[in-house]
C-alpha atoms as a PDB file:
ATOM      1  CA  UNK A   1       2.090   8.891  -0.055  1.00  0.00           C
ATOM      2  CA  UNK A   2       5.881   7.462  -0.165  1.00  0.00           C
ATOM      3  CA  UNK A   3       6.158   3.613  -0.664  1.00  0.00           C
ATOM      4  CA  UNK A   4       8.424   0.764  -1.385  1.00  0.00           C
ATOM      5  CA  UNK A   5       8.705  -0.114  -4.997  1.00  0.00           C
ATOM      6  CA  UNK A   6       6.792  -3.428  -4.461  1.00  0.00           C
ATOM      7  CA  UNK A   7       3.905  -1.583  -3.408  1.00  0.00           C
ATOM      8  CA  UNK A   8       3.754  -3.166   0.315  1.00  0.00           C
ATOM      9  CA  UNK A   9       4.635  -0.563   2.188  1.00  0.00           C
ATOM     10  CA  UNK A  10       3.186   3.366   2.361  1.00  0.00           C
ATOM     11  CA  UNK A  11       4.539   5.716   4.664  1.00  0.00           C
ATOM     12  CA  UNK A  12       2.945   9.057   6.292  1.00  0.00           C
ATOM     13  CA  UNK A  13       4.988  10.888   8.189  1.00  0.00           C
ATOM     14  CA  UNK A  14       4.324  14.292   9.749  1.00  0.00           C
ATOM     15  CA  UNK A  15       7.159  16.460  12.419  1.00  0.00           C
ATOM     16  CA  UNK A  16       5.532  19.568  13.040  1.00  0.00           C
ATOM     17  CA  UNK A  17       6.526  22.711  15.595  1.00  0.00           C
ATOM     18  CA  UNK A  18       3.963  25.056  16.046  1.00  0.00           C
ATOM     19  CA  UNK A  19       4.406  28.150  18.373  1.00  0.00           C
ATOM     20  CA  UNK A  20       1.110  29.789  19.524  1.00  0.00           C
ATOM     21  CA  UNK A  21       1.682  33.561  19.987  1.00  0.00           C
ATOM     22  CA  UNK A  22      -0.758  35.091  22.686  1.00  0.00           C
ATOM     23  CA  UNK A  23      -0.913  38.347  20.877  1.00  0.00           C
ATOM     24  CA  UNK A  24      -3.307  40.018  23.589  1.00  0.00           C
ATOM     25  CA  UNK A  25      -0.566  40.368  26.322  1.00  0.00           C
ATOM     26  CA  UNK A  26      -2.100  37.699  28.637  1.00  0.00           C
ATOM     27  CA  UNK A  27       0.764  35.330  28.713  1.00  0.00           C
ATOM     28  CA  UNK A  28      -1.150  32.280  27.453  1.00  0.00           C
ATOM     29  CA  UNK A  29       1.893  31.362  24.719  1.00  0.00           C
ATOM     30  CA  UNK A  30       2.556  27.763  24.097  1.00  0.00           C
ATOM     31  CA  UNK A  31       4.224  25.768  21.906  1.00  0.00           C
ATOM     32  CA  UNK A  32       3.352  22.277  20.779  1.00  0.00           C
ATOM     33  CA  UNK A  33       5.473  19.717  18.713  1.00  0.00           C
ATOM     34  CA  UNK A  34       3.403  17.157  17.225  1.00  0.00           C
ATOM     35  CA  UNK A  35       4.933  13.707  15.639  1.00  0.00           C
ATOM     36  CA  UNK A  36       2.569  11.492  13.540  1.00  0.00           C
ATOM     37  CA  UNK A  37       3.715   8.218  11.866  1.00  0.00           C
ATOM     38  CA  UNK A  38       1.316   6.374   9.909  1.00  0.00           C
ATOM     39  CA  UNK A  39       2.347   2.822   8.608  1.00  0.00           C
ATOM     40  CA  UNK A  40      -0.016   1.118   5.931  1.00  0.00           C
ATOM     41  CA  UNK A  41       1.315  -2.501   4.879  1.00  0.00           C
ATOM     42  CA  UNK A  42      -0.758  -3.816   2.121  1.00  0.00           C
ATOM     43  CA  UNK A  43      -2.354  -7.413   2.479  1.00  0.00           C
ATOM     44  CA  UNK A  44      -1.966  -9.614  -1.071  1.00  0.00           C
ATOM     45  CA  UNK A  45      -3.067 -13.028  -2.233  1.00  0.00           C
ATOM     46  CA  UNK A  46      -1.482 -15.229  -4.903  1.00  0.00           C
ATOM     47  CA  UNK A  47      -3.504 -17.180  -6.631  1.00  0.00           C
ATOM     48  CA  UNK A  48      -2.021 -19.716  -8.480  1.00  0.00           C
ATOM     49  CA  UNK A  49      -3.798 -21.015 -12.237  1.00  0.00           C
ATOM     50  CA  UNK A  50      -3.834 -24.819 -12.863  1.00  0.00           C
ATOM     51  CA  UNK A  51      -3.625 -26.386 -16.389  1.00  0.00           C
ATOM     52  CA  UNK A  52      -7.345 -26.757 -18.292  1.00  0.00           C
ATOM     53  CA  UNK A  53      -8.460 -30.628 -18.583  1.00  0.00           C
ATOM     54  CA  UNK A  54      -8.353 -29.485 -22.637  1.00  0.00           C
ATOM     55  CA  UNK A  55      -4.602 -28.368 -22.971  1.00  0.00           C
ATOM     56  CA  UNK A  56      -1.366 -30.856 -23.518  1.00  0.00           C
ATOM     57  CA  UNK A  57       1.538 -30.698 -21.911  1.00  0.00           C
ATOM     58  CA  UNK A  58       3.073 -28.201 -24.698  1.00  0.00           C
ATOM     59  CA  UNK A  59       0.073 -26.235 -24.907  1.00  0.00           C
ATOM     60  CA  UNK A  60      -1.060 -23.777 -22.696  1.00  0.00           C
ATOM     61  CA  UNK A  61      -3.883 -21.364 -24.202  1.00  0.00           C
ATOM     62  CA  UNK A  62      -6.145 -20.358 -23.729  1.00  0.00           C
ATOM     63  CA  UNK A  63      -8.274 -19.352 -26.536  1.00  0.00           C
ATOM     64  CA  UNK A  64      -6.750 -21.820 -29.637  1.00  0.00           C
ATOM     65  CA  UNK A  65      -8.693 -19.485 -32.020  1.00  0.00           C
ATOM     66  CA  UNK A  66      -7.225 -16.007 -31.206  1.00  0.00           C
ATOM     67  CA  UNK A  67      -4.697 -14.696 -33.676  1.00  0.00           C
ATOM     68  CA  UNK A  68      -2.197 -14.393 -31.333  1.00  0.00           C
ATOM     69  CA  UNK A  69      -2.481 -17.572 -28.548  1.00  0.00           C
ATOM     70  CA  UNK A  70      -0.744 -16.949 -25.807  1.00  0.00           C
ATOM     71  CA  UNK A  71       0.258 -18.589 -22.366  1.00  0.00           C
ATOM     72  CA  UNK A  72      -1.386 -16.680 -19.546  1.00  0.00           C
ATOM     73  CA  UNK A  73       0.582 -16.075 -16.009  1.00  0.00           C
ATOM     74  CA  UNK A  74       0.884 -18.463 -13.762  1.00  0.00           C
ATOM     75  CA  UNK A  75       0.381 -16.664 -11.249  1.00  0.00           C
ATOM     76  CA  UNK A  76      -1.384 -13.570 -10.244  1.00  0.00           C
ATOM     77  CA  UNK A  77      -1.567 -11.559  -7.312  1.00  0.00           C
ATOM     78  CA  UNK A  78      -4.797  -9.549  -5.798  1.00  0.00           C
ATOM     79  CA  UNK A  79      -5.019  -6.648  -3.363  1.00  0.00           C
ATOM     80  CA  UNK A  80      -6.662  -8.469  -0.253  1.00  0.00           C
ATOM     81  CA  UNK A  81      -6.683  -5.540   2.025  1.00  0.00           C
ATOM     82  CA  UNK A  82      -4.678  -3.337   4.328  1.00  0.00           C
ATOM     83  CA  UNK A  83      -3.197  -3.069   7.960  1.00  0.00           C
ATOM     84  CA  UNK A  84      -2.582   0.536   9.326  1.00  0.00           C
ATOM     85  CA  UNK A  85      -0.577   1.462  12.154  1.00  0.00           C
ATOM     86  CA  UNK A  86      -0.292   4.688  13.820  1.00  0.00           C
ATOM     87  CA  UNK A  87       1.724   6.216  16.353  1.00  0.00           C
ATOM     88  CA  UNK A  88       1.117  10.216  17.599  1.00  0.00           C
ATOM     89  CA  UNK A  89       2.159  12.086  20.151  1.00  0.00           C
ATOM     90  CA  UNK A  90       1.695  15.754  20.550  1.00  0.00           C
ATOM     91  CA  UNK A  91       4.268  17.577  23.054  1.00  0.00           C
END
């Protein structure tokens, strides 16, 4: 499924024209043209990480005894859910 590059948006689009061919000479031919549009927009949380009681203003770690400390992200962001809207209509 196509999406934006930030992940919030997925798109599922469908045109379709289908011609049904009575093949027993009856006359019951139709055609149908069916559009469906599905739009999913994607539902995220930021959570935000506060300084630990036991770091200093220069010092950020988290583990002081790993061989390579380093800062962790202040922020983060979590998939919270999804909203999905679709539009069809069969002619």
């Amino acid at each position: 499924m196509p999406s934006t590059p930030n992940g919030l948006l997925h798109f599922n689009y469908d045109l379709a024209y289908r011609p049904f061919i009575d093949v027993s000479g009856s006359g019951f031919s139709f055609q149908r043209l069916t559009v469906d549009l599905y739009q999913e927009i994607s539902l995220y949380h930021t959570h935000m990480r506060v300084a630990r009681d036991t770091n200093d203003p220069n010092n950020c770690q988290i583990d002081p005894t790993a061989e390579r400390p380093r800062c962790p992200k202040v922020t983060s962001r979590s998939l919270e859910g999804s909203l999905g809207l679709r539009v069809f209509t069969s002619l």
